[in-house]
C-alpha atoms as a PDB file:
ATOM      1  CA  UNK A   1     305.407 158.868-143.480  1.00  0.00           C
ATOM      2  CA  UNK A   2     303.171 155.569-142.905  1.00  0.00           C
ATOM      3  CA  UNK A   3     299.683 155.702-144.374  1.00  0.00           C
ATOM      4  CA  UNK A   4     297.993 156.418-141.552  1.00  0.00           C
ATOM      5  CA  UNK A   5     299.452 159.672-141.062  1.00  0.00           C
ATOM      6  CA  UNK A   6     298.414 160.278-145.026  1.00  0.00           C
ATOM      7  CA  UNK A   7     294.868 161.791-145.622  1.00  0.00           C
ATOM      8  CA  UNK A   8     293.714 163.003-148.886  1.00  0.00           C
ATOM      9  CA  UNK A   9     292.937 167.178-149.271  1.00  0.00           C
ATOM     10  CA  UNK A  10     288.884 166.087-149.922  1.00  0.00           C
ATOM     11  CA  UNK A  11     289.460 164.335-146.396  1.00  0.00           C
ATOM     12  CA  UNK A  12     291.648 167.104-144.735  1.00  0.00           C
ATOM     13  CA  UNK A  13     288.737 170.038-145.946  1.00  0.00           C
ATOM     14  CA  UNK A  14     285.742 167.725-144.795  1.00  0.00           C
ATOM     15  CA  UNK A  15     287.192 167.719-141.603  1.00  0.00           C
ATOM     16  CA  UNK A  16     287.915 171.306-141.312  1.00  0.00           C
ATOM     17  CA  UNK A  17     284.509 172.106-142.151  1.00  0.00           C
ATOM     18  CA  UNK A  18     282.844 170.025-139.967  1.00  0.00           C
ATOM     19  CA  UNK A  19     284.870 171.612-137.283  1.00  0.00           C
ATOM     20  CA  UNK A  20     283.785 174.976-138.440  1.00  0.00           C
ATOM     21  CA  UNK A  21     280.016 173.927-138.624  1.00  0.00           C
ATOM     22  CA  UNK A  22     280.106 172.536-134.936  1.00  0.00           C
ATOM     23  CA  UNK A  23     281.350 175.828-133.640  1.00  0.00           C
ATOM     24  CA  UNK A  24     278.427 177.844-135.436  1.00  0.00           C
ATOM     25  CA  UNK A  25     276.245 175.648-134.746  1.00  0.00           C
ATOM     26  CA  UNK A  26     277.554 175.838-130.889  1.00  0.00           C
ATOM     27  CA  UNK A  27     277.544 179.945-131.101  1.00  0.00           C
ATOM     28  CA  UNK A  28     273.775 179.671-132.423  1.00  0.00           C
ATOM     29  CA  UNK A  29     272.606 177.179-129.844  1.00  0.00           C
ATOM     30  CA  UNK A  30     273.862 179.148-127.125  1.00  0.00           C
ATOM     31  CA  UNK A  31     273.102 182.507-128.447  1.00  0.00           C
ATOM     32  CA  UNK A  32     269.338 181.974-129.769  1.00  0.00           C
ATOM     33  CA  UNK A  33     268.377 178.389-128.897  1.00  0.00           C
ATOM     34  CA  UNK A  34     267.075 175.263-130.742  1.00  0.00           C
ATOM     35  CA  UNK A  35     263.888 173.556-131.884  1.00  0.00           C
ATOM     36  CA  UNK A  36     263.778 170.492-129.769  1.00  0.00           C
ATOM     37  CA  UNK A  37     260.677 168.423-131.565  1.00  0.00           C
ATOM     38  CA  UNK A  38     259.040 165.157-130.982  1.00  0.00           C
ATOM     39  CA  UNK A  39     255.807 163.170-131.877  1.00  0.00           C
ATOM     40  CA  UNK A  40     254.038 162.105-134.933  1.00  0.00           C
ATOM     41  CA  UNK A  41     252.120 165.439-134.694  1.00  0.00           C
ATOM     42  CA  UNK A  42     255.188 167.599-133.786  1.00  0.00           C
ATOM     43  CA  UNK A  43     255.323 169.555-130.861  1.00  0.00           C
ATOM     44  CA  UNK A  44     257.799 172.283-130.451  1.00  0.00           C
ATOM     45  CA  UNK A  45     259.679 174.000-127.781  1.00  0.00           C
ATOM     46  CA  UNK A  46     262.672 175.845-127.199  1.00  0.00           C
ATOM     47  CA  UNK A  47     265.800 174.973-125.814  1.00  0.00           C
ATOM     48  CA  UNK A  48     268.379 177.351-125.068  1.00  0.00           C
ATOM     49  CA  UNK A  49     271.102 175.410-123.107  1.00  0.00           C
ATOM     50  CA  UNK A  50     272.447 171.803-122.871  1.00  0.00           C
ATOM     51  CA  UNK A  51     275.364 169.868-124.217  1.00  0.00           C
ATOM     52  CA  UNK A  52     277.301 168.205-126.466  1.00  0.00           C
ATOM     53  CA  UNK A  53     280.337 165.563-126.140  1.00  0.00           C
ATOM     54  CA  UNK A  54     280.349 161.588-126.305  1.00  0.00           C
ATOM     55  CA  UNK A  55     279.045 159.204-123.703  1.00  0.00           C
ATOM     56  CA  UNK A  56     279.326 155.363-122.962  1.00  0.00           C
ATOM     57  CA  UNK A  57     280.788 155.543-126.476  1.00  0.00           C
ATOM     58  CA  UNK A  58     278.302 157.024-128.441  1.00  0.00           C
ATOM     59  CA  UNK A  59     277.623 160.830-129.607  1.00  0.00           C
ATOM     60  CA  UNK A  60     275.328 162.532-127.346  1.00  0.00           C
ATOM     61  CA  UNK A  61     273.263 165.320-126.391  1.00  0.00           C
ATOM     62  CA  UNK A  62     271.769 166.465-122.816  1.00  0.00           C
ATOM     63  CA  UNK A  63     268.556 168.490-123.114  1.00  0.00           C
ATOM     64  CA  UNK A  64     267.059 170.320-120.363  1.00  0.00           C
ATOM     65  CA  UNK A  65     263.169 169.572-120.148  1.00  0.00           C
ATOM     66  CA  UNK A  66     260.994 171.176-117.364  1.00  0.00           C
ATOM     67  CA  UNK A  67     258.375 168.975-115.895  1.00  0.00           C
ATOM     68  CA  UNK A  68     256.014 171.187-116.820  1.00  0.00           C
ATOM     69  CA  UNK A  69     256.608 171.203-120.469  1.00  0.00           C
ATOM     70  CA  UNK A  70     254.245 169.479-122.411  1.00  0.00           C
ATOM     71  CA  UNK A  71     256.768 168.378-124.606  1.00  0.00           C
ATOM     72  CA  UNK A  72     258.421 165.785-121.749  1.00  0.00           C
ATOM     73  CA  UNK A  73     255.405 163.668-122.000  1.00  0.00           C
ATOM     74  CA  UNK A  74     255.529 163.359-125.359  1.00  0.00           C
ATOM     75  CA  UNK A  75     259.459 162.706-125.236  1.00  0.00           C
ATOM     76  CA  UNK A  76     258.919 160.273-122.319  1.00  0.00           C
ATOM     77  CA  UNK A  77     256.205 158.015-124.179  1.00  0.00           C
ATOM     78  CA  UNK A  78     258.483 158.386-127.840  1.00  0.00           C
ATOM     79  CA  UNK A  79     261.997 158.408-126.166  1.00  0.00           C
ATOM     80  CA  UNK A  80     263.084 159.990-129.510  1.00  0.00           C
ATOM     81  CA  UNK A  81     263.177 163.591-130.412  1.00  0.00           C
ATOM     82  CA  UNK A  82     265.561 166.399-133.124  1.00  0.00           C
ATOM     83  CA  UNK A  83     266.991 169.512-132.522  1.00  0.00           C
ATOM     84  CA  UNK A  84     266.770 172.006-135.071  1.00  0.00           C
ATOM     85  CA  UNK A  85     269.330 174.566-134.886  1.00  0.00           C
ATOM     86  CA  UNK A  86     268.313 177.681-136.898  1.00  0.00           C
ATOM     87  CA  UNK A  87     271.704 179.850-137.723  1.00  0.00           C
ATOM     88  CA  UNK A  88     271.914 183.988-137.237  1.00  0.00           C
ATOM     89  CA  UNK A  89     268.692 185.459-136.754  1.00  0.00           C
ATOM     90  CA  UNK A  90     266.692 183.004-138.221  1.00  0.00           C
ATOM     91  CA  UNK A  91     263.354 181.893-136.659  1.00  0.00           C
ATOM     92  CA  UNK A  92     264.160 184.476-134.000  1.00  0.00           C
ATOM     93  CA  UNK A  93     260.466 185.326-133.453  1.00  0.00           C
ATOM     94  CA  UNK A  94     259.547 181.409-134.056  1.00  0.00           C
ATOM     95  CA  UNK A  95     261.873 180.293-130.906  1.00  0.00           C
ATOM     96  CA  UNK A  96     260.821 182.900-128.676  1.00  0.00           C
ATOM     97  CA  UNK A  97     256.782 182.064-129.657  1.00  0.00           C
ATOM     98  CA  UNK A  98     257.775 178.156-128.887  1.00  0.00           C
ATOM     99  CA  UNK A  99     259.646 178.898-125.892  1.00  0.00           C
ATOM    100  CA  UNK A 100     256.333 181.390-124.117  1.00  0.00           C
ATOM    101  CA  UNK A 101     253.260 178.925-125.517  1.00  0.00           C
ATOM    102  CA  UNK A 102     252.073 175.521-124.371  1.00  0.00           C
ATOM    103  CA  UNK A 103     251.554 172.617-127.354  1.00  0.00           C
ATOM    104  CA  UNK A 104     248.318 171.872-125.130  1.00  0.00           C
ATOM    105  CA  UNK A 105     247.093 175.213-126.130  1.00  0.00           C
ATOM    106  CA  UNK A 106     247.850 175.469-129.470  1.00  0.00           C
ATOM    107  CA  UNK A 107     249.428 174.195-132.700  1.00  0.00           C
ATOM    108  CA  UNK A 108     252.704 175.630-133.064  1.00  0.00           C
ATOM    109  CA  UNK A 109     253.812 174.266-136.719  1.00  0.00           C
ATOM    110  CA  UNK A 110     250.577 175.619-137.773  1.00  0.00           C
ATOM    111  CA  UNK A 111     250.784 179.124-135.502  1.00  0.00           C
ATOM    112  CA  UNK A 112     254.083 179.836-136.661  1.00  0.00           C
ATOM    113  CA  UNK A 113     253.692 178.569-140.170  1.00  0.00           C
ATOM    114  CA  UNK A 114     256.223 176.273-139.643  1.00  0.00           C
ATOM    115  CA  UNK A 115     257.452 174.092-142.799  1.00  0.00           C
ATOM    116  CA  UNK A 116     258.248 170.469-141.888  1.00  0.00           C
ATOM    117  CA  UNK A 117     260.097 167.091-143.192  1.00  0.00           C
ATOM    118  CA  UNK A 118     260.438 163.521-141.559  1.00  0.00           C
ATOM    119  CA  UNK A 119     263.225 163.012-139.733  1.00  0.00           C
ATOM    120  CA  UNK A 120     265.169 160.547-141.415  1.00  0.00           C
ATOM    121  CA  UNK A 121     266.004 157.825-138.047  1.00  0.00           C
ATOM    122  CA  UNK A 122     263.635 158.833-135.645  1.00  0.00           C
ATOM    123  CA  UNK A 123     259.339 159.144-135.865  1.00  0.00           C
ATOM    124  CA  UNK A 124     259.311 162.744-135.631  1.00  0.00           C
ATOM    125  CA  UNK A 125     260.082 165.943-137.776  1.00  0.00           C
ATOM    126  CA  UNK A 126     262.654 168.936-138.310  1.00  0.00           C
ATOM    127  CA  UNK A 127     261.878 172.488-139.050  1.00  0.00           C
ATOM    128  CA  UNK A 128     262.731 173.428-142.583  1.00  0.00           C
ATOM    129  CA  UNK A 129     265.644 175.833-142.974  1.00  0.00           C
ATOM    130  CA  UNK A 130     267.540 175.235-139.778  1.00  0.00           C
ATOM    131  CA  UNK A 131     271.373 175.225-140.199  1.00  0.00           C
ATOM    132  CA  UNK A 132     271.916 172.028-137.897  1.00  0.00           C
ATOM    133  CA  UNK A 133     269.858 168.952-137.258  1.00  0.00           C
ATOM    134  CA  UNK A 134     270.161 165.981-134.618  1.00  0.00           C
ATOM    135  CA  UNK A 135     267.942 163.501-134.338  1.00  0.00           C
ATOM    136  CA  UNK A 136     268.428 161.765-131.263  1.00  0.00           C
ATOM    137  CA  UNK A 137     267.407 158.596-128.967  1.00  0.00           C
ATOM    138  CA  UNK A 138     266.669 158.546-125.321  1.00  0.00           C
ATOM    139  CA  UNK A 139     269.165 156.654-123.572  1.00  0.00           C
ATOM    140  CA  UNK A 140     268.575 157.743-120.022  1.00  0.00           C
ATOM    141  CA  UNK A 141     267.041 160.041-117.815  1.00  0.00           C
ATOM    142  CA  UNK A 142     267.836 162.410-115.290  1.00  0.00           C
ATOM    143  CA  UNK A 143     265.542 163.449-112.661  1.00  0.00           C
ATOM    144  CA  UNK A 144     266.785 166.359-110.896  1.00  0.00           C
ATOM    145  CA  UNK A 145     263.660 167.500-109.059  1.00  0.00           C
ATOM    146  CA  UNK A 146     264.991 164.622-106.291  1.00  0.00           C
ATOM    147  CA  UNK A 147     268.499 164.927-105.912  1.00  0.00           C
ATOM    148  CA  UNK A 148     269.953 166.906-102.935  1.00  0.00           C
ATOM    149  CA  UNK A 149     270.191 170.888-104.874  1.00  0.00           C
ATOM    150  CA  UNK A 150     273.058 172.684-104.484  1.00  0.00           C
ATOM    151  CA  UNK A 151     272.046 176.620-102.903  1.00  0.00           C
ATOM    152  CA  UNK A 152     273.341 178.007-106.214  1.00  0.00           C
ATOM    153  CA  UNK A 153     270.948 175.597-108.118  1.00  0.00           C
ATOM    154  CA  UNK A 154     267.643 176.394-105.999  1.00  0.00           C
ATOM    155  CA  UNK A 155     268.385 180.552-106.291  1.00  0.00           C
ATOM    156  CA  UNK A 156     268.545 180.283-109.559  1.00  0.00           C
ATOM    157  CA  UNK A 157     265.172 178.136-109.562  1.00  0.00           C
ATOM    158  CA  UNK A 158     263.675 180.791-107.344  1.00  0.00           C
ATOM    159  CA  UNK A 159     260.718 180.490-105.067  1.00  0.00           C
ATOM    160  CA  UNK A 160     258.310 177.898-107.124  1.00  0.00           C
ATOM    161  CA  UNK A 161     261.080 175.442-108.762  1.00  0.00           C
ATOM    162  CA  UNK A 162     259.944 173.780-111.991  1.00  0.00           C
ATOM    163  CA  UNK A 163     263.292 171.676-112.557  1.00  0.00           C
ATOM    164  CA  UNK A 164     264.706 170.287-115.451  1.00  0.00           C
ATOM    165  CA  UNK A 165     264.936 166.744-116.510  1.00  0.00           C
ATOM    166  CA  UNK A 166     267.903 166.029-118.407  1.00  0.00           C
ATOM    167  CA  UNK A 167     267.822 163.910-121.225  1.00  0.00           C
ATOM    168  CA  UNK A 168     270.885 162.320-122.488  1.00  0.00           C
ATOM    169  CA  UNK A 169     269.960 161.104-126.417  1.00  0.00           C
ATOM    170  CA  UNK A 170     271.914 159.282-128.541  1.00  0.00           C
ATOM    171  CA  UNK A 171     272.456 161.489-131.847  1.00  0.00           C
ATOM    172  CA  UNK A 172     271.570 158.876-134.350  1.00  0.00           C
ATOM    173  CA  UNK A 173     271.832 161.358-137.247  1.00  0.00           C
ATOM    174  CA  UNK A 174     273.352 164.811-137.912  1.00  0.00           C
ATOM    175  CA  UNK A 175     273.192 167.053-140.690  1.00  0.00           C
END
């Protein structure tokens, strides 16, 4: 055996239960959603879809962000943003609130109660008690309000479309 086939047990279980984490984490995301929040006073929303894998060499996520969402202005101006992945039923109530009410009219971290820390690489916040957190950069932009839709993509948009933007981020820290 040549050394780098030799990893030490702390190694071996750090691995496995990092891979273990990312698949809760994955089941939760999908299942209930995230806390996507950005600016110095934190706005909140909901995100319930998007994805995870590497890009141009770096770990990324794509986030879904209507145009209408108050939070894509806020992400557009900061280009920095976390997601705050609450595990089982936790914040059930919370994510459903953030996904149904505007940040222009009202104060969700204060509705909801919501305890708060600085992020630790980007000027924003993460919810307190969330089993997951990413903290990510902007590194580009998709626009898909004018690209040629599919007939699949505009039924499922329905009558008045209010597309996504997708946001592929850096993840500059995870915990």
């Amino acid at each position: 055996m040549n050394e780098r086939q030799l990893v030490t047990v702390t190694e071996f279980c750090t691995v496995i239960k990092r891979i273990f984490q990312a698949e809760e984490m994955l089941k939760n995301y999908t299942t209930h959603g995230c806390f996507v929040v950005a600016g110095e006073r934190p706005n909140v929303m909901t995100a319930s879809w998007g994805l995870f894998g590497e890009m141009w060499g770096k770990k990324v996520a794509v986030v879904p962000v209507r145009d209408s969402r108050f939070t894509k202005g806020i992400i557009d101006e900061k280009q920095e943003f976390t997601l705050c992945v609450p595990f089982g039923d936790k914040y059930k109530k919370e994510l459903l609130y953030c996904g149904t009410k505007s940040g222009r009219d009202c104060d969700k971290v204060k509705d909801l109660s919501l305890k708060i820390t600085p992020a630790k690489k980007v000027n924003t916040y993460v919810i307190d008690g969330c089993g997951a957190y990413y903290e990510c950069k902007v590194l580009q932009v998709m626009d898909f309000s004018g690209q040629e839709i599919s007939p699949f993509v505009k039924k499922a948009y329905g009558e008045k479309p209010d597309y996504h933007n997708f946001y592929f981020a850096e993840i500059v820290e995870e915990y």
